[in-house]
PDB file of N, CA and C in Angstrom:
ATOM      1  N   UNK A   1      -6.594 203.084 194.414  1.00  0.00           N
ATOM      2  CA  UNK A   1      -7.413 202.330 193.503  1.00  0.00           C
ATOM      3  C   UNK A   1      -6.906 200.885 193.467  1.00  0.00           C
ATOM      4  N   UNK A   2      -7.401 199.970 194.006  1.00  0.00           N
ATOM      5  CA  UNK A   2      -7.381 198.848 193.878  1.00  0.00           C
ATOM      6  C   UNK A   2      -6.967 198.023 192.249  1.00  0.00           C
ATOM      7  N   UNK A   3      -6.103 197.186 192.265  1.00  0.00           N
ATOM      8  CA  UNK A   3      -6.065 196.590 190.301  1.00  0.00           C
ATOM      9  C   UNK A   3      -7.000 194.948 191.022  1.00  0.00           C
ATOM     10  N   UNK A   4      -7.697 195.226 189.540  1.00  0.00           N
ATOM     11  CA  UNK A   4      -8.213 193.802 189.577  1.00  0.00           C
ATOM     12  C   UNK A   4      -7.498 192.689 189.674  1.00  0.00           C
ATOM     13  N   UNK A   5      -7.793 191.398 189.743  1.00  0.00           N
ATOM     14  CA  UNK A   5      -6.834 190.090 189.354  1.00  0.00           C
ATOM     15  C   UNK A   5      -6.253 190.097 187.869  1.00  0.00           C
ATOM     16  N   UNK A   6      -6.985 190.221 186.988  1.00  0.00           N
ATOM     17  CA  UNK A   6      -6.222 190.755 185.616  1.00  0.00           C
ATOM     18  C   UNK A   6      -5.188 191.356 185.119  1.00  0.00           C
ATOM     19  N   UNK A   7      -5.817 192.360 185.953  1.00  0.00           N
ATOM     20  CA  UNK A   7      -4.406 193.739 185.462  1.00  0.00           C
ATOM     21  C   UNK A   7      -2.962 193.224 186.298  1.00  0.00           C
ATOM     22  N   UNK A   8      -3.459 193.027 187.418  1.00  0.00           N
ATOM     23  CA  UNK A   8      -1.901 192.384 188.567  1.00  0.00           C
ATOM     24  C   UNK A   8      -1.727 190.860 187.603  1.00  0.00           C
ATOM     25  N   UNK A   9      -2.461 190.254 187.168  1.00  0.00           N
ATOM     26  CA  UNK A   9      -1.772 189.061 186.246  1.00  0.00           C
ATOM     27  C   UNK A   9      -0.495 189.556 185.331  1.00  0.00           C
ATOM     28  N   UNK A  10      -1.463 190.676 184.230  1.00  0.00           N
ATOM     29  CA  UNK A  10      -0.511 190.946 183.267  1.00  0.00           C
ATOM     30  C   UNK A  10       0.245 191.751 183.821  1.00  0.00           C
ATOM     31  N   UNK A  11       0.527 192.659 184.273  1.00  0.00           N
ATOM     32  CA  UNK A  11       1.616 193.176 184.614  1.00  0.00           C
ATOM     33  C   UNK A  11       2.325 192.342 185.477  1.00  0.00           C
ATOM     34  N   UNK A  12       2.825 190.872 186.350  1.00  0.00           N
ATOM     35  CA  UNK A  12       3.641 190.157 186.564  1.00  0.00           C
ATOM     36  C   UNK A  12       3.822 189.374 185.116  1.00  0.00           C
ATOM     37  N   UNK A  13       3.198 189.599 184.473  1.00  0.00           N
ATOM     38  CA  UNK A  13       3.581 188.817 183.352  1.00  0.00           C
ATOM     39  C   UNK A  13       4.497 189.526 182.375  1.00  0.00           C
ATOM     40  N   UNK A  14       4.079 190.726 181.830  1.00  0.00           N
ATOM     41  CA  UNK A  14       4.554 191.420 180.986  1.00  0.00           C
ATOM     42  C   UNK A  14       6.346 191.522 182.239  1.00  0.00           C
ATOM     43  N   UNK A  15       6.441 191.833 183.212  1.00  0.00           N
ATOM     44  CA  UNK A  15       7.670 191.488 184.114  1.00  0.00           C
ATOM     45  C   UNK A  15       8.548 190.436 183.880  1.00  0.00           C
ATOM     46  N   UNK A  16       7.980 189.356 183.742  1.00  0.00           N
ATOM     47  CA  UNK A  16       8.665 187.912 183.306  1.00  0.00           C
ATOM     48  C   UNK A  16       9.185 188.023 182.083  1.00  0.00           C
ATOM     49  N   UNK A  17       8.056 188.803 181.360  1.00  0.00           N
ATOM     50  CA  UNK A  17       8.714 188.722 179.377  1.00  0.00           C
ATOM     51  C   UNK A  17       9.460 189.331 179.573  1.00  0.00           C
ATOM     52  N   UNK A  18       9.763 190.176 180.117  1.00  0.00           N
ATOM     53  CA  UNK A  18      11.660 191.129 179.967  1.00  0.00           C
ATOM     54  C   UNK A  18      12.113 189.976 180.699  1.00  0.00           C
ATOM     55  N   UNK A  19      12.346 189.853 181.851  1.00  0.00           N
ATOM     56  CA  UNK A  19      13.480 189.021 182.384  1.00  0.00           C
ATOM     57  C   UNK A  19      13.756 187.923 180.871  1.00  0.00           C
ATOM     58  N   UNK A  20      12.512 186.907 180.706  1.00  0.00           N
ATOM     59  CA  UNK A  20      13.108 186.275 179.923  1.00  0.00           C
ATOM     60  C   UNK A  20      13.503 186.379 178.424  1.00  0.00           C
ATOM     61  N   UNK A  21      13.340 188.096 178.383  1.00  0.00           N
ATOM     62  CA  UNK A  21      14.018 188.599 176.943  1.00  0.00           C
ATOM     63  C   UNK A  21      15.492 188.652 177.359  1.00  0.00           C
ATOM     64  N   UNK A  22      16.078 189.274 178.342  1.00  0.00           N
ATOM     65  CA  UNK A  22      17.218 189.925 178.729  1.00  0.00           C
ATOM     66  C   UNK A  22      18.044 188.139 178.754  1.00  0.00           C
ATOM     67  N   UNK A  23      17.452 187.471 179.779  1.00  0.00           N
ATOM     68  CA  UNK A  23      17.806 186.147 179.875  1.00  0.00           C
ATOM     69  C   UNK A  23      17.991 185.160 178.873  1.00  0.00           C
ATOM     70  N   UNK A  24      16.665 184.861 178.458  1.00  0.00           N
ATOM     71  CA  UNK A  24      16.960 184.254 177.315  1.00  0.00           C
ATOM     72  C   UNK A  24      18.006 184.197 176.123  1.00  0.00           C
ATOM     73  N   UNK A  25      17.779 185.984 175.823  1.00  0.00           N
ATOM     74  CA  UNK A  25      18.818 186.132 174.323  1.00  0.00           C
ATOM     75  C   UNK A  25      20.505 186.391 175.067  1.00  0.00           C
ATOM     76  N   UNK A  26      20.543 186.064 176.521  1.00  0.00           N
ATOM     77  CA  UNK A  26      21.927 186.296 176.519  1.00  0.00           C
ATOM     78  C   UNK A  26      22.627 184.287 176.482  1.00  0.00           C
ATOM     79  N   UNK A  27      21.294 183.538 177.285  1.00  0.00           N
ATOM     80  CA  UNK A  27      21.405 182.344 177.399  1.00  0.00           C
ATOM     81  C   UNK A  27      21.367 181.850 175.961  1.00  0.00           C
ATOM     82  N   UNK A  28      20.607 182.123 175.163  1.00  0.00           N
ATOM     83  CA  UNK A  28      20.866 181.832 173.236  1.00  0.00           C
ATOM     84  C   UNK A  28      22.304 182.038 172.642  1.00  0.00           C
ATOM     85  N   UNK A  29      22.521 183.236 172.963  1.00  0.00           N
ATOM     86  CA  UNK A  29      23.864 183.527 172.217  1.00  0.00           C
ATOM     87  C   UNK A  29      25.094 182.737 172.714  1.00  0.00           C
ATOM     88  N   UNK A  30      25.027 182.319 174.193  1.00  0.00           N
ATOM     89  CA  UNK A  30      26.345 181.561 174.848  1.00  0.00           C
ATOM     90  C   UNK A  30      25.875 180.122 174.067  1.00  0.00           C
ATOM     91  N   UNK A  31      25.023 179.754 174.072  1.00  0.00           N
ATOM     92  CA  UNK A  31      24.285 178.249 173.342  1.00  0.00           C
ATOM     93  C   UNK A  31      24.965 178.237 171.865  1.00  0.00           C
ATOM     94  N   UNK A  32      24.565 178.880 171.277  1.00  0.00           N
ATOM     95  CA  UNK A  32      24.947 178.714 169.795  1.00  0.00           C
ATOM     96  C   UNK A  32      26.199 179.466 169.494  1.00  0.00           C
ATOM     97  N   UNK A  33      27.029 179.955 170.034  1.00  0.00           N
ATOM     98  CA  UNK A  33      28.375 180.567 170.003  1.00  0.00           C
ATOM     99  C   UNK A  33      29.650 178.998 169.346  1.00  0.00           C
ATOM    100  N   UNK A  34      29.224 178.118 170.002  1.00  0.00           N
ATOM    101  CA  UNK A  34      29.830 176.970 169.606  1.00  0.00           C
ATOM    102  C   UNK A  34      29.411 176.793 168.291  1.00  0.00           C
ATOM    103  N   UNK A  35      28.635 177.277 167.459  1.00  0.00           N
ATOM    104  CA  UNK A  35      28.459 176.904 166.270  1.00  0.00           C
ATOM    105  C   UNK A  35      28.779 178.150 165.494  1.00  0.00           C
ATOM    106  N   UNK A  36      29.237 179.034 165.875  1.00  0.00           N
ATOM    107  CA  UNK A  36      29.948 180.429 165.411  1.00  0.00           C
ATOM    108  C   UNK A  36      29.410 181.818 165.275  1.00  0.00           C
ATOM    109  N   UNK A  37      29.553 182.770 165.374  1.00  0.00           N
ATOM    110  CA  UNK A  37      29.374 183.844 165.447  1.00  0.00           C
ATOM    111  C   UNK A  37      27.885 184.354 165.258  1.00  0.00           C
ATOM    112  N   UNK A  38      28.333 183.985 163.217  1.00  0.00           N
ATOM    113  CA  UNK A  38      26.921 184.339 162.694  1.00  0.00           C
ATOM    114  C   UNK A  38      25.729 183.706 163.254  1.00  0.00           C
ATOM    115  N   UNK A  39      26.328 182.242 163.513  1.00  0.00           N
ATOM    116  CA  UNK A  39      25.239 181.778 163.948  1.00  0.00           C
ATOM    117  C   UNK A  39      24.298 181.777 165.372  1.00  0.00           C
ATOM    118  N   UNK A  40      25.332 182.109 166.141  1.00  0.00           N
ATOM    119  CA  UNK A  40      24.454 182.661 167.677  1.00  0.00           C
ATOM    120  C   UNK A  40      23.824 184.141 167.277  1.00  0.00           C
ATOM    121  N   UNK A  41      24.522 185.526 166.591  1.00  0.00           N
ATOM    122  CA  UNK A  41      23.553 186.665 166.605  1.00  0.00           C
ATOM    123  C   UNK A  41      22.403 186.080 165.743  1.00  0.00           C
ATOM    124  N   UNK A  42      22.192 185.612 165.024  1.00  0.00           N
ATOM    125  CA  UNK A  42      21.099 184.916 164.416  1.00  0.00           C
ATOM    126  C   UNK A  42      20.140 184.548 164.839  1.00  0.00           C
ATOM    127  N   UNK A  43      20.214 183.685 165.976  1.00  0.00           N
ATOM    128  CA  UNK A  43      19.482 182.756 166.990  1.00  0.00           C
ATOM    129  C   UNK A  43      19.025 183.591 167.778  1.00  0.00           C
ATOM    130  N   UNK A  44      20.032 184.715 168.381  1.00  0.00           N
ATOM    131  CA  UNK A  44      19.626 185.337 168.940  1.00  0.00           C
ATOM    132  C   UNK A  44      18.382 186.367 169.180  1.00  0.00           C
ATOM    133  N   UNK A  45      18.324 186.758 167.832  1.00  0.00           N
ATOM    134  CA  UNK A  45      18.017 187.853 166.922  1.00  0.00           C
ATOM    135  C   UNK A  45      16.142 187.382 166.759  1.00  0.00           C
ATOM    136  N   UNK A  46      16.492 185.672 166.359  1.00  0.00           N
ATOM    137  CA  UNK A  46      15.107 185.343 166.140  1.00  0.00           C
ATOM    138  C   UNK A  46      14.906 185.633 167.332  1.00  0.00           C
ATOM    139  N   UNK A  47      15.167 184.779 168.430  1.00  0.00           N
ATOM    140  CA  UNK A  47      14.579 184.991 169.507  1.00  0.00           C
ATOM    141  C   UNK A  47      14.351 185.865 170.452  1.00  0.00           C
ATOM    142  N   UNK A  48      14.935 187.200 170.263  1.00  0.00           N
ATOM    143  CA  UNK A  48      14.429 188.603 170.481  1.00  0.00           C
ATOM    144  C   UNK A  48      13.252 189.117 169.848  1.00  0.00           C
ATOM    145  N   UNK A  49      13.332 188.469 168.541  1.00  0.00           N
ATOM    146  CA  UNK A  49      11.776 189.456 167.946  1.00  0.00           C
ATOM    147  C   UNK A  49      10.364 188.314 168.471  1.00  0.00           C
ATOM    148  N   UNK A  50      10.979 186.550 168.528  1.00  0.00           N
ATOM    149  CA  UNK A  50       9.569 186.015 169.332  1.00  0.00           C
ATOM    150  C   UNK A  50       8.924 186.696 170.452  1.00  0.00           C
ATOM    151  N   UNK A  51      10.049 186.607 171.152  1.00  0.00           N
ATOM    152  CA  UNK A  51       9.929 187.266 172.829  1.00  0.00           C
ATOM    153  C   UNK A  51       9.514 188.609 172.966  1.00  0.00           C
ATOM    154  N   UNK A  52       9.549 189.622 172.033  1.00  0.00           N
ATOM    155  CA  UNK A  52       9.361 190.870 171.436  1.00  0.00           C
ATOM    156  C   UNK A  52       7.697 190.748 171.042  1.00  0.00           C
ATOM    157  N   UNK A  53       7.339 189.739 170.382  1.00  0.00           N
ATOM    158  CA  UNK A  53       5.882 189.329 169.814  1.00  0.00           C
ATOM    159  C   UNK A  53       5.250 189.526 170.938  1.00  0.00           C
ATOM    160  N   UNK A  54       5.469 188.378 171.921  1.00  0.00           N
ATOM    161  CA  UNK A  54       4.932 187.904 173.001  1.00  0.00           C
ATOM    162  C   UNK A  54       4.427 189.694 173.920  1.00  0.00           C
ATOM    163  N   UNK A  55       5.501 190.287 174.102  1.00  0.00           N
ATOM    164  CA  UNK A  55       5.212 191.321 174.578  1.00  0.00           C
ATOM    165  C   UNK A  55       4.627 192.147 174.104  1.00  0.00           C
ATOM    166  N   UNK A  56       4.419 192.367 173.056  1.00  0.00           N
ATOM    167  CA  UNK A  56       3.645 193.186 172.128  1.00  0.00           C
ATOM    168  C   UNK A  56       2.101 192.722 172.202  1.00  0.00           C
ATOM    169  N   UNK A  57       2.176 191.471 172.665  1.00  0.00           N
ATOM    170  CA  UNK A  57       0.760 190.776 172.498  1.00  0.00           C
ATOM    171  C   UNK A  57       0.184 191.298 174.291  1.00  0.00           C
ATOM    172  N   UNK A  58       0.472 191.081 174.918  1.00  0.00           N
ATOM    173  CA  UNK A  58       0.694 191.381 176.303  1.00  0.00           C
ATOM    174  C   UNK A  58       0.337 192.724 176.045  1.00  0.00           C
ATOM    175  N   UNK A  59       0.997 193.700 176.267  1.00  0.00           N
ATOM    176  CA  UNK A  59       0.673 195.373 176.005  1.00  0.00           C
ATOM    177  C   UNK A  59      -0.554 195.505 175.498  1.00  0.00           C
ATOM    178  N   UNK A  60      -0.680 195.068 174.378  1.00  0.00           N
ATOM    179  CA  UNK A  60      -1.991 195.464 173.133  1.00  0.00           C
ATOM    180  C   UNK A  60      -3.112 194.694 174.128  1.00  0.00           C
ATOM    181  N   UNK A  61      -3.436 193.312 175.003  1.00  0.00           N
ATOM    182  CA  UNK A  61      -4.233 193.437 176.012  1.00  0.00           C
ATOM    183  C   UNK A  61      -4.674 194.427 177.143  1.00  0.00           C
ATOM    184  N   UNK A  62      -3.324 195.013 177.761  1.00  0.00           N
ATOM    185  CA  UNK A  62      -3.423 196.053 178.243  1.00  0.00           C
ATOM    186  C   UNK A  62      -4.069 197.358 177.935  1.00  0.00           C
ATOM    187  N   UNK A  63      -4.156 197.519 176.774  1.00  0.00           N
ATOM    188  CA  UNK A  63      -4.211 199.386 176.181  1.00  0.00           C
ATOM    189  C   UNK A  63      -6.406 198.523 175.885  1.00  0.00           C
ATOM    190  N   UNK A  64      -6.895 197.630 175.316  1.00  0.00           N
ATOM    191  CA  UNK A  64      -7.702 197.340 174.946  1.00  0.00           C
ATOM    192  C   UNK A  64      -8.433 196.679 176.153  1.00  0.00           C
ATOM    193  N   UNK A  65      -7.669 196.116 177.781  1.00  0.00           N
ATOM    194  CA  UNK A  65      -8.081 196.439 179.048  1.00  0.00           C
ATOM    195  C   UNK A  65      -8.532 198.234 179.305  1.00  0.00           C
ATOM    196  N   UNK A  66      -7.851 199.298 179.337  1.00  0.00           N
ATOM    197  CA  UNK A  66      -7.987 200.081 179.339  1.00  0.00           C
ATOM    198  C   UNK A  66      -8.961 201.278 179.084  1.00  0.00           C
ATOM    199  N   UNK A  67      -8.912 200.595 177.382  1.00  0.00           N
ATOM    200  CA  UNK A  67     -10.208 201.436 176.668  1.00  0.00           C
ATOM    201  C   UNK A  67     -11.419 200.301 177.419  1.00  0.00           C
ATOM    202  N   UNK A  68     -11.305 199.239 177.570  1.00  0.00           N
ATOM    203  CA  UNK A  68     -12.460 199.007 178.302  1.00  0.00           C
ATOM    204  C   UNK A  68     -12.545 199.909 179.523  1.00  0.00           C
ATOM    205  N   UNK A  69     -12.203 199.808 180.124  1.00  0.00           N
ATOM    206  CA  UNK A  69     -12.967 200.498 181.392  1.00  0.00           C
ATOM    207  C   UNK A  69     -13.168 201.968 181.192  1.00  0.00           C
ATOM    208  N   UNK A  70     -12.248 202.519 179.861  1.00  0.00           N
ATOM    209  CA  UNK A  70     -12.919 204.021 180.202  1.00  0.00           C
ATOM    210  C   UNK A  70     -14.232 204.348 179.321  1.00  0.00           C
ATOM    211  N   UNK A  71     -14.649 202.856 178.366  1.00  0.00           N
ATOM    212  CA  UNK A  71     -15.839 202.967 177.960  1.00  0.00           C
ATOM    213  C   UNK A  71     -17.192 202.656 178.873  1.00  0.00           C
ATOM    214  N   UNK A  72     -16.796 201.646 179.923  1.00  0.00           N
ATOM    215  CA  UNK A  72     -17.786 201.359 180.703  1.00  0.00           C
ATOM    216  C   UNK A  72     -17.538 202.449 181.520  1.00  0.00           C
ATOM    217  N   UNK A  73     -16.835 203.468 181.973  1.00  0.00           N
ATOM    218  CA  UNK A  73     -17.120 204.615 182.627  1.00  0.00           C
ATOM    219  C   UNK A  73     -17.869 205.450 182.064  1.00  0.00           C
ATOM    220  N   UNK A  74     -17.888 205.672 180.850  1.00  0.00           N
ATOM    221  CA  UNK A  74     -18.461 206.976 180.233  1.00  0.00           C
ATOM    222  C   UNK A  74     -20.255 206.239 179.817  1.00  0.00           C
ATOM    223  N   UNK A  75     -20.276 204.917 180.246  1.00  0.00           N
ATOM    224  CA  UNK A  75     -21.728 204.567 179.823  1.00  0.00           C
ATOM    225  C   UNK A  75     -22.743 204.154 181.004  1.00  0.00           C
TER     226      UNK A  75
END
């Protein structure tokens, strides 16, 4: 079964949002470590649940890609 241009979009995309979850919040925490402890898991922390958003937003296209096509199948 062939994926449309869409579906191969988001799924290289939803790919990138991990790398740059894993990346990012390790590159955050070495960043703000100079300003102390609390304050890099902090930074960090936000910026796990943005990057967390982002993917969540991503997915929920996916599942609502999905139910599309199995509604235009059944019609």
């Amino acid at each position: 079964m062939k994926k449309s241009l869409f579906e191969t979009l988001l799924s290289f995309l939803l790919g990138i949002s991990w790398a740059v979850l894993i990346l990012g919040s390790l590159l955050s925490f070495k960043i703000f470590l100079d300003l102390g402890v609390f304050t890099a898991f902090f930074a960090t922390i936000i910026f796990i649940f943005t990057t967390l958003f982002f993917i969540l937003v991503l997915e929920t296209m996916n599942l609502f890609r999905d139910a599309y096509e199995e509604k235009k199948k059944t019609d």
